[in-house]
N, C-alpha and C. Protein backbone atom coordinates (compact mmCIF):
# COMPACT_ATOMS: atom_id res chain seq x y z
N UNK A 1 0.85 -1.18 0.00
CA UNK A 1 0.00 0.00 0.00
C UNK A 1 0.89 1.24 0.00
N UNK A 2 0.45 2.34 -1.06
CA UNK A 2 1.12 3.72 -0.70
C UNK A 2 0.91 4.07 0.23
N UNK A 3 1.68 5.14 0.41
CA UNK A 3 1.30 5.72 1.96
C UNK A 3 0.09 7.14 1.70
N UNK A 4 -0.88 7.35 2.18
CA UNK A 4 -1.75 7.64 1.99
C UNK A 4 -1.66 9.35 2.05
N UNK A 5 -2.31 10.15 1.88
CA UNK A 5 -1.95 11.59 2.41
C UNK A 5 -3.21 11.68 3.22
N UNK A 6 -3.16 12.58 4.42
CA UNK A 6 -4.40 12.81 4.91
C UNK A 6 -5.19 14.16 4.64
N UNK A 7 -6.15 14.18 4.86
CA UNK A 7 -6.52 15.54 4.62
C UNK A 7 -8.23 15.73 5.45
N UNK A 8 -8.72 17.21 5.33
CA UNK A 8 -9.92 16.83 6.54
C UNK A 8 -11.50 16.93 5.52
N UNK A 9 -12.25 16.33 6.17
CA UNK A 9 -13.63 16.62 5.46
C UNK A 9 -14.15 17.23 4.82
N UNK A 10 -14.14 17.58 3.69
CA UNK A 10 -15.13 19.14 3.42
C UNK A 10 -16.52 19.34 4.15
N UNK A 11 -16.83 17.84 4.80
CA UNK A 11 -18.67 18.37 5.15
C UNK A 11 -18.23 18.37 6.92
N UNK A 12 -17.88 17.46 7.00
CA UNK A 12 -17.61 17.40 9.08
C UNK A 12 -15.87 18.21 9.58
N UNK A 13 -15.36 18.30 8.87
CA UNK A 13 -13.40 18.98 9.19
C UNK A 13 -12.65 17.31 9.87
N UNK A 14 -13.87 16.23 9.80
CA UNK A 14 -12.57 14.88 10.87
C UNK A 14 -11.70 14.55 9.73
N UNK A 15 -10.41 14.03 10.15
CA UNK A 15 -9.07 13.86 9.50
C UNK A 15 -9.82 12.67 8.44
N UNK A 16 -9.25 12.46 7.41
CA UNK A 16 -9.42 11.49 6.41
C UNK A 16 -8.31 11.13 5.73
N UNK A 17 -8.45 9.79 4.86
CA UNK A 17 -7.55 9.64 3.71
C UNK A 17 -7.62 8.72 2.55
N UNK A 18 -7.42 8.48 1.70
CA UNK A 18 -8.46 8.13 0.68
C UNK A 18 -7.91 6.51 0.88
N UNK A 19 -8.25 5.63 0.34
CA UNK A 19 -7.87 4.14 0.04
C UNK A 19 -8.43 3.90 -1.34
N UNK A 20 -7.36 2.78 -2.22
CA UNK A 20 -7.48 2.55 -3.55
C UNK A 20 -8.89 1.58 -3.24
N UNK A 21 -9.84 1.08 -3.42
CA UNK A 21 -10.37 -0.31 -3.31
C UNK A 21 -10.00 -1.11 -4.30
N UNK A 22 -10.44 -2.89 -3.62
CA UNK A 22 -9.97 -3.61 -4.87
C UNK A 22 -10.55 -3.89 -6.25
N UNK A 23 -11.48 -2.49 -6.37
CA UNK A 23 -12.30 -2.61 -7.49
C UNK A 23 -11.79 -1.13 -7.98
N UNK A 24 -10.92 -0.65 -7.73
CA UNK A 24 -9.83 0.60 -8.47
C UNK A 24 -10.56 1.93 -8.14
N UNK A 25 -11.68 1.80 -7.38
CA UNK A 25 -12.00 2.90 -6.89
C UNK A 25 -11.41 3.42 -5.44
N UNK A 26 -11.62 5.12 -5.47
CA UNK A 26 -11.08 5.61 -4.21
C UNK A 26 -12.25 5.76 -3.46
N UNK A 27 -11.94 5.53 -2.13
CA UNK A 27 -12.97 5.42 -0.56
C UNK A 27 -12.25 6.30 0.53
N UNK A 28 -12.96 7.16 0.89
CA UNK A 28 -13.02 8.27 1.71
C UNK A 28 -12.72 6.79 2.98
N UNK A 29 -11.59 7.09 3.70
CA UNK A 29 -11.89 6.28 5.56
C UNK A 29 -11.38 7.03 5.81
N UNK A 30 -11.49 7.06 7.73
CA UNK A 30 -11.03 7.39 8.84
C UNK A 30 -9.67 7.47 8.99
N UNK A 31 -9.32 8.21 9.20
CA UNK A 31 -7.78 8.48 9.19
C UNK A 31 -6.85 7.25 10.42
N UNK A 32 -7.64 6.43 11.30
CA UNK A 32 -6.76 5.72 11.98
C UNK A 32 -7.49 4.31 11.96
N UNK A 33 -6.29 3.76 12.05
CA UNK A 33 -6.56 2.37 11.86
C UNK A 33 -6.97 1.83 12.76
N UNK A 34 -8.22 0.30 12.94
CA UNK A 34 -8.88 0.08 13.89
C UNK A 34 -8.44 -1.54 13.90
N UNK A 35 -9.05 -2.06 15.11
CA UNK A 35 -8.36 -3.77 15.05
C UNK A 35 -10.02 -4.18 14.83
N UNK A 36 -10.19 -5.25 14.47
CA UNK A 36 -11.49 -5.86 14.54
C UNK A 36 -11.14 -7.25 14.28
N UNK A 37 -12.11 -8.14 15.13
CA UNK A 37 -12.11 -9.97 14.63
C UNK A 37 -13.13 -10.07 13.57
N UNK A 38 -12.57 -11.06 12.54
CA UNK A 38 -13.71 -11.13 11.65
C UNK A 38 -14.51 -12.34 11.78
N UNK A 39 -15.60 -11.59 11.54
CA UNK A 39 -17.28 -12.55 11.23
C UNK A 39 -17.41 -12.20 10.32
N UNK A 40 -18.07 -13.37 9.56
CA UNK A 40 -19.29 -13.56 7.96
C UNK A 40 -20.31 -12.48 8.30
N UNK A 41 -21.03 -12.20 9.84
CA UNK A 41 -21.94 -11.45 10.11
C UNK A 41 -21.89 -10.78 11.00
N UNK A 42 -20.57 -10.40 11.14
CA UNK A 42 -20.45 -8.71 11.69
C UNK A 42 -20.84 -7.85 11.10
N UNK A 43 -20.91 -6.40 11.58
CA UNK A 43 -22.04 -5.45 11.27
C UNK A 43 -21.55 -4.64 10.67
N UNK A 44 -19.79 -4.29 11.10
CA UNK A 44 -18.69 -3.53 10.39
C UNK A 44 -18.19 -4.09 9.58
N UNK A 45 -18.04 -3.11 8.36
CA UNK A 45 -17.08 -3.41 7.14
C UNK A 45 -16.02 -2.61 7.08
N UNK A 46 -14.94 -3.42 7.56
CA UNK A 46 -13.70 -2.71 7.31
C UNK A 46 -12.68 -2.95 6.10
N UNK A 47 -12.11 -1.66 5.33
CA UNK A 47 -11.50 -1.67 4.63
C UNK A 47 -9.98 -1.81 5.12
N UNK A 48 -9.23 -2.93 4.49
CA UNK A 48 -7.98 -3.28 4.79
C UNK A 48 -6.83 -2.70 3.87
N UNK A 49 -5.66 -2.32 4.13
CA UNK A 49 -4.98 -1.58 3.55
C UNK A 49 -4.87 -2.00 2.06
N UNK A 50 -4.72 -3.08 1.51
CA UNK A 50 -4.72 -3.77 0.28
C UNK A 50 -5.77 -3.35 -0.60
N UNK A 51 -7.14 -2.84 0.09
CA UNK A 51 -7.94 -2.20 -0.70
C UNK A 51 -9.03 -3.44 -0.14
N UNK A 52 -9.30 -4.56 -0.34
CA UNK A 52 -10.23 -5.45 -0.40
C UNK A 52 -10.69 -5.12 1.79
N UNK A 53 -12.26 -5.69 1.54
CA UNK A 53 -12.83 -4.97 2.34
C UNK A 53 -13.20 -6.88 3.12
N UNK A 54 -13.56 -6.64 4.70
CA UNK A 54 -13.79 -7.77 5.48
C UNK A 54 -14.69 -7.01 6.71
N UNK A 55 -16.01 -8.15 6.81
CA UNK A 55 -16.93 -7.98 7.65
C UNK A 55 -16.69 -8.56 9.22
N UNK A 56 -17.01 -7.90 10.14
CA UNK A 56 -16.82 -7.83 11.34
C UNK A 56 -16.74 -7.39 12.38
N UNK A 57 -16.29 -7.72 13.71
CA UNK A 57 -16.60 -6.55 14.93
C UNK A 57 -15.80 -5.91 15.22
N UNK A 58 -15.85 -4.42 15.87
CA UNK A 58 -14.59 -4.07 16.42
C UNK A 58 -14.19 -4.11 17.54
N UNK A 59 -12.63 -4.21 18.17
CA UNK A 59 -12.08 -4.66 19.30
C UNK A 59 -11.10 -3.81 19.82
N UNK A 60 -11.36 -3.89 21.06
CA UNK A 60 -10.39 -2.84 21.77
C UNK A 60 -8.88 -3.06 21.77
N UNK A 61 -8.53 -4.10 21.01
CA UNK A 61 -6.51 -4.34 21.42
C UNK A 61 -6.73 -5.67 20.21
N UNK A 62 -5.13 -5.50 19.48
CA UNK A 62 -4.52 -6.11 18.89
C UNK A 62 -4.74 -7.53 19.13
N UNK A 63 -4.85 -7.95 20.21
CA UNK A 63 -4.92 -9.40 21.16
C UNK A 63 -6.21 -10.18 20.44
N UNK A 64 -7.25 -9.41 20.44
CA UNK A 64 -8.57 -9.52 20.67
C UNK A 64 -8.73 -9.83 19.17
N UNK A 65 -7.83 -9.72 18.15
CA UNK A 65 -8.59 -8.99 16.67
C UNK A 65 -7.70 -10.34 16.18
N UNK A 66 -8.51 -10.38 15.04
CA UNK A 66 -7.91 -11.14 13.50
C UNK A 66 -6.74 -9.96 12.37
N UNK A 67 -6.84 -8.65 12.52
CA UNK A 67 -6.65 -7.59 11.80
C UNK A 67 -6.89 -6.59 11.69
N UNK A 68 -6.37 -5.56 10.94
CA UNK A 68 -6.91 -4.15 11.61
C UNK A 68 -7.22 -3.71 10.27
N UNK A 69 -7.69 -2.56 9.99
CA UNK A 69 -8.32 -1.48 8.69
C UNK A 69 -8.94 -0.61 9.21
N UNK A 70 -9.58 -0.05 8.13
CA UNK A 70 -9.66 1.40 8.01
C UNK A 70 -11.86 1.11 8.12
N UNK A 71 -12.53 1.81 8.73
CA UNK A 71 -13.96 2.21 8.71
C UNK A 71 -14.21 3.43 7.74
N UNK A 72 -15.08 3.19 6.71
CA UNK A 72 -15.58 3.88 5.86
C UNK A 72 -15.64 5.65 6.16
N UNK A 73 -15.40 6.28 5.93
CA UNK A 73 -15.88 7.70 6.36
C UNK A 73 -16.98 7.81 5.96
N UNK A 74 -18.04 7.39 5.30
CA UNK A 74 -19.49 7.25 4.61
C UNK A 74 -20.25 6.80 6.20
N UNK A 75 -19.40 5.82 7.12
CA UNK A 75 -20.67 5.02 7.81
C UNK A 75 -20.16 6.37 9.19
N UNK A 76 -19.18 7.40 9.33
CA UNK A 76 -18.92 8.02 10.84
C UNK A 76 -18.82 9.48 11.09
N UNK A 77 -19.56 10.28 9.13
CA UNK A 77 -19.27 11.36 9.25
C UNK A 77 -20.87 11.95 9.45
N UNK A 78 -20.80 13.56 10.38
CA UNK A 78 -21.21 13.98 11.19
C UNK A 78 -22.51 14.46 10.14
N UNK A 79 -21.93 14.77 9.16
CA UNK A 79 -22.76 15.47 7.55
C UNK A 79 -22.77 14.95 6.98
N UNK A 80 -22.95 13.46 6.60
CA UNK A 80 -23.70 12.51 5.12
C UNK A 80 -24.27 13.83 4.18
N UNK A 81 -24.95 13.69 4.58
CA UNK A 81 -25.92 14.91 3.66
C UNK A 81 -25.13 16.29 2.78
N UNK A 82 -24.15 16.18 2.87
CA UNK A 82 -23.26 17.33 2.68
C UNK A 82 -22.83 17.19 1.18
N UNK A 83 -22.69 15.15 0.60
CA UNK A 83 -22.35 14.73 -0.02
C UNK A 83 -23.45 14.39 -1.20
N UNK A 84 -24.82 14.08 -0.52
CA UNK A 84 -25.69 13.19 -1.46
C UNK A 84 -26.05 14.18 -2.49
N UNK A 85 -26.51 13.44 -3.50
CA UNK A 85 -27.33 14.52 -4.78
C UNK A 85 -28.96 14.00 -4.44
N UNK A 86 -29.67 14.71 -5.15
CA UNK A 86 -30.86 14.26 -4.78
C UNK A 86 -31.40 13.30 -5.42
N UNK A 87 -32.85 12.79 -4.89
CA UNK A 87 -32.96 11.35 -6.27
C UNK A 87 -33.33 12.21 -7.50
N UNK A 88 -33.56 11.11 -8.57
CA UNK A 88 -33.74 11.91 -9.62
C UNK A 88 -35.19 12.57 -9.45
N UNK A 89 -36.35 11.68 -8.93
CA UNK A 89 -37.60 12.37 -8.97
C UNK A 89 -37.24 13.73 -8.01
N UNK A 90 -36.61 14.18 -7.53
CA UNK A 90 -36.68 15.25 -6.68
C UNK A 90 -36.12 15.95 -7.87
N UNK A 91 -34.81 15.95 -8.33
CA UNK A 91 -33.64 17.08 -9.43
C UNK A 91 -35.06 17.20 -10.03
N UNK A 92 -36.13 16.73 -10.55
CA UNK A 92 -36.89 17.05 -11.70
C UNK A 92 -37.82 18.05 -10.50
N UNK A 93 -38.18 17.65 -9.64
CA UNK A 93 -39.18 18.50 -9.26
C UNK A 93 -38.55 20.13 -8.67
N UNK A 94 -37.30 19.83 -8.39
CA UNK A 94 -36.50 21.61 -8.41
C UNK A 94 -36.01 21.99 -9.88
N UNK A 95 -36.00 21.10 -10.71
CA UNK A 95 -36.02 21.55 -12.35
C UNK A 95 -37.20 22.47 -12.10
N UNK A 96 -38.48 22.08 -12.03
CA UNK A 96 -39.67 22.31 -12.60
C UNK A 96 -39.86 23.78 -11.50
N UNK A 97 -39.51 23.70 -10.57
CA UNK A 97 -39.53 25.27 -9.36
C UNK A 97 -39.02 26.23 -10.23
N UNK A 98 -37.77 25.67 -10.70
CA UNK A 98 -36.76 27.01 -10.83
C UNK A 98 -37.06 27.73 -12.90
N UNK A 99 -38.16 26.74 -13.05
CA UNK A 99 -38.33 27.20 -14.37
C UNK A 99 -39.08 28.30 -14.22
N UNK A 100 -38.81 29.57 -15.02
CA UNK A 100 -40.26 30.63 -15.41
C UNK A 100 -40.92 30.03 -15.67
């Protein structure tokens, strides 16, 4: 893994930094790395430095965990909303406001 640059939110200011995923897209996470054990049906999806992502819980100490990664900045920032576009039936219905 490169080494990442950090930088802060445009919608909340918390530290961030991007990760490649293993599908070549970039993912906004949390700027510090977390330990978690993995389960098939844990509730957290953590992204691992390699890019490829593993479901599971999180844990307070190294001891406790299978591995550590990165938590989405999508599932811990303060302003979601800062980011979304609207659905399309809405863009049409502020189309239709802002027409004379």
């Amino acid at each position: 893994m490169m080494d990442p640059k950090t930088t802060a939110c445009r919608a909340c200011g918390a530290r961030i930094m991007f990760l490649k995923t293993a599908a070549g897209k970039t993912m906004p996470v949390n700027e510090v790395a977390v330990f978690f054990r993995k389960e098939e049906t844990g509730k957290g999806l953590f992204v691992q430095g390699d890019g490829t992502t593993a479901r599971g819980t999180l844990v307070d100490a190294m001891e406790q965990g299978d591995g550590f990664g990165y938590i989405s900045h999508f599932a811990t920032c303060t302003n979601p909303d800062f980011f979304r576009k609207p659905r399309k039936k809405d863009r049409k219905n502020i189309k239709e406001e802002n027409e004379p």
